[in-house]
Protein backbone atom coordinates (compact mmCIF):
# COMPACT_ATOMS: atom_id res chain seq x y z
CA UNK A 1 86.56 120.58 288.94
CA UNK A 2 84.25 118.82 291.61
CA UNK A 3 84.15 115.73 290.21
CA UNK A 4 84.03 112.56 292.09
CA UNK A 5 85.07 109.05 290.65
CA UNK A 6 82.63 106.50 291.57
CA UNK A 7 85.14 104.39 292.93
CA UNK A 8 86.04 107.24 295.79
CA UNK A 9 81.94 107.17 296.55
CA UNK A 10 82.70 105.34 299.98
CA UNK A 11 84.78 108.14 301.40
CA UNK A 12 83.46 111.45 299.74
CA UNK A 13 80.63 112.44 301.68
CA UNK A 14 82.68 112.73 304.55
CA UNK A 15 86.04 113.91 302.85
CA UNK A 16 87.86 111.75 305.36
CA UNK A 17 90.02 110.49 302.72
CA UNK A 18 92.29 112.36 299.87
CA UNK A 19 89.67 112.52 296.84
CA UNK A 20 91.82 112.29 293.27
CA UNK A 21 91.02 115.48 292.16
CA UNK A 22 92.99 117.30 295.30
CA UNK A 23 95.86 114.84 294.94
CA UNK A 24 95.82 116.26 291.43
CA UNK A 25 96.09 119.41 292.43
CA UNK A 26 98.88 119.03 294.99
CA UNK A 27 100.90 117.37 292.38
CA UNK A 28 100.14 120.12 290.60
CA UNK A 29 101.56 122.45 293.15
CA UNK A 30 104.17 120.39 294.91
CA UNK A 31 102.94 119.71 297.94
CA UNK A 32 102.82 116.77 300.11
CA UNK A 33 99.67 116.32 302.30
CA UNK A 34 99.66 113.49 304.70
CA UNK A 35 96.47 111.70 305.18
CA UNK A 36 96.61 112.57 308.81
CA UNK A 37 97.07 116.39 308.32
CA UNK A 38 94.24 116.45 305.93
CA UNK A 39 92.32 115.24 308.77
CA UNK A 40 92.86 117.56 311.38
CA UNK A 41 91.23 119.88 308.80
CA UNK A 42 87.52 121.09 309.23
CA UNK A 43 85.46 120.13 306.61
CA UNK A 44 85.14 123.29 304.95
CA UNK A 45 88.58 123.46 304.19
CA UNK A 46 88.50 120.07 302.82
CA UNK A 47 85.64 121.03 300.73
CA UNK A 48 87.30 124.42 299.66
CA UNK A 49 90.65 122.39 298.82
CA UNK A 50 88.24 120.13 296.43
CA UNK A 51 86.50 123.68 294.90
CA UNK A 52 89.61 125.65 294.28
CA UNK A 53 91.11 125.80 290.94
CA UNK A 54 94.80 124.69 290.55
CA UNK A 55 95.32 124.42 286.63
CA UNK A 56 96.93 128.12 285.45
CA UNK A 57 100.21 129.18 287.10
CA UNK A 58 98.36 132.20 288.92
CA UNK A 59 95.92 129.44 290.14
CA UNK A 60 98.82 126.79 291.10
CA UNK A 61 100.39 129.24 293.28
CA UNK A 62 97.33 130.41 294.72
CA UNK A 63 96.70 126.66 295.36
CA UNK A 64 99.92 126.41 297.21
CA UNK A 65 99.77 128.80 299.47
CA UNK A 66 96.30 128.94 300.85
CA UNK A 67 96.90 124.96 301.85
CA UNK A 68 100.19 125.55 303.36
CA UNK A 69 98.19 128.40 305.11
CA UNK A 70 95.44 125.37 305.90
CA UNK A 71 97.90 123.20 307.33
CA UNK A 72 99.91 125.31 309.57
CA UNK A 73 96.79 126.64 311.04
CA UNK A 74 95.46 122.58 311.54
CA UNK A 75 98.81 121.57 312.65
CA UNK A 76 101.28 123.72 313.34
CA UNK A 77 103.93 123.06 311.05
CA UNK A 78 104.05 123.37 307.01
CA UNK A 79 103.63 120.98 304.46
CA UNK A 80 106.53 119.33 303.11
CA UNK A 81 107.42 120.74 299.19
CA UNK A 82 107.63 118.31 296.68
CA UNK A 83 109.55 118.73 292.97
CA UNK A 84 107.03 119.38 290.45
CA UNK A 85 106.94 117.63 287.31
CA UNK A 86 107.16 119.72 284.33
CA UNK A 87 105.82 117.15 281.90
CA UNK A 88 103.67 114.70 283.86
CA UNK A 89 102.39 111.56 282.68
CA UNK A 90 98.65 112.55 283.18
CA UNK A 91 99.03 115.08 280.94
CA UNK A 92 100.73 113.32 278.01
CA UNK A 93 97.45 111.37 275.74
CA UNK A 94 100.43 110.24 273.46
CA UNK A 95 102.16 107.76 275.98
CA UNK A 96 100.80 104.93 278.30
CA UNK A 97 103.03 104.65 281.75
CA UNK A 98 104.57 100.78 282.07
CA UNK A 99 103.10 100.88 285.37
CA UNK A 100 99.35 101.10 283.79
CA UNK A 101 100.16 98.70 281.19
CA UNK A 102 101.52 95.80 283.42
CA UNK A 103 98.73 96.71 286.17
CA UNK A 104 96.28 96.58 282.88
CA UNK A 105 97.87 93.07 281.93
CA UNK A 106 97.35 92.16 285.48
CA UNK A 107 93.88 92.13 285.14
CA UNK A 108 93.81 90.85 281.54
CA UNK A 109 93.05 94.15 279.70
CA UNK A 110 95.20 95.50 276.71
CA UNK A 111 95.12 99.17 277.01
CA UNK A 112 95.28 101.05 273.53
CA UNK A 113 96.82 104.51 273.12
CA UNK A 114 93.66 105.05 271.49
CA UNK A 115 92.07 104.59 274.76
CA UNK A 116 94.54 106.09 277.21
CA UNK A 117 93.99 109.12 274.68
CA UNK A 118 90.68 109.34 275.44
CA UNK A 119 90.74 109.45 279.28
CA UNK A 120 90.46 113.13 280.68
CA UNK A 121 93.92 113.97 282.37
CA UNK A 122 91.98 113.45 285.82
CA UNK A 123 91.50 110.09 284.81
CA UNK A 124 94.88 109.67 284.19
CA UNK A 125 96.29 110.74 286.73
CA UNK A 126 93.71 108.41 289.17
CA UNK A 127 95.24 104.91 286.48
CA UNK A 128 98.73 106.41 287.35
CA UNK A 129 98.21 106.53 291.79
CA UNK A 130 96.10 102.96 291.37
CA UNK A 131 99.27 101.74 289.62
CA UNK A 132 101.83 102.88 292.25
CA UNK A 133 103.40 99.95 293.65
CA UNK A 134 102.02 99.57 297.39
CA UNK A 135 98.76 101.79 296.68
CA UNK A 136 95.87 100.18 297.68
CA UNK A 137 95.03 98.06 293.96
CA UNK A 138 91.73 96.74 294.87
CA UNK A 139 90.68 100.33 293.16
CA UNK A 140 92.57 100.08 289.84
CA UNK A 141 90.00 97.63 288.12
CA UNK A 142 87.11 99.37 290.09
CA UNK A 143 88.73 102.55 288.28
CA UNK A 144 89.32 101.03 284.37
CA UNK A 145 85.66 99.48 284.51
CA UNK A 146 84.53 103.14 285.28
CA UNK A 147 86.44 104.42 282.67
CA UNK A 148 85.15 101.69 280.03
CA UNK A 149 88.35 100.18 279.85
CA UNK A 150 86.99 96.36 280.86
């Protein structure tokens, strides 16, 4: 999975910012990455933390270890672990999170379980982080027109 959402196109080229797909992933795994650790990596471990597969359990380990290896080498001092959801949201097709819906309302869109259904879990997850309260929202509509949701 090296896919790029068209609203991260300002950043990817240069990696200097998380990309979705790797905040995915370290969901996935547990794993907290600050924004300012991910920096004091080299590009190519950026781009190998993008490439990497993190979806079977074999993988999600895997995952987990060679970026804790990554960010004691960059800094010094492992990442912090993080509980892993054993059900998350991104993954259910079945249920909309409130926090989409009232972000969706927000901006004047009624969001159908029909269309939250048809989302890839990627895309999901990316509704999910632009709904956080205190993320950065200017990205949530950017993200829903992408997804043909406006």
């Amino acid at each position: 999975m090296t896919d790029f959402f068209e609203f991260e196109a300002d950043f990817v080229d240069s990696l200097r910012c998380i990309p979705m797909q790797v905040r995915c992933k370290l969901d996935t795994c547990g794993i907290k990455l600050k924004l300012s650790d991910w920096n004091q990596m080299n590009t190519a471990e950026r781009q190998a933390l993008v490439e990497l597969p993190c979806t079977t359990e074999t993988e999600i380990q895997s995952y987990s270890e060679h970026i804790q290896q990554s960010i004691i080498q960059s800094t010094g001092i492992p990442a912090k672990k993080l509980p892993i959801e054993p059900h998350p949201a991104w993954l259910d097709s079945a249920s909309i999170p409130a926090s989409i819906q009232e972000k969706a309302q927000e901006i004047g869109v009624t969001l159908t379980q029909q269309d939250w259904a048809a989302l890839t879990p990627l895309q999901r997850f990316a509704l999910i982080k632009l709904s956080h309260p205190g993320h950065e929202n200017k990205n949530f509509k950017r993200a829903m027109g992408e997804f043909h949701l406006l």
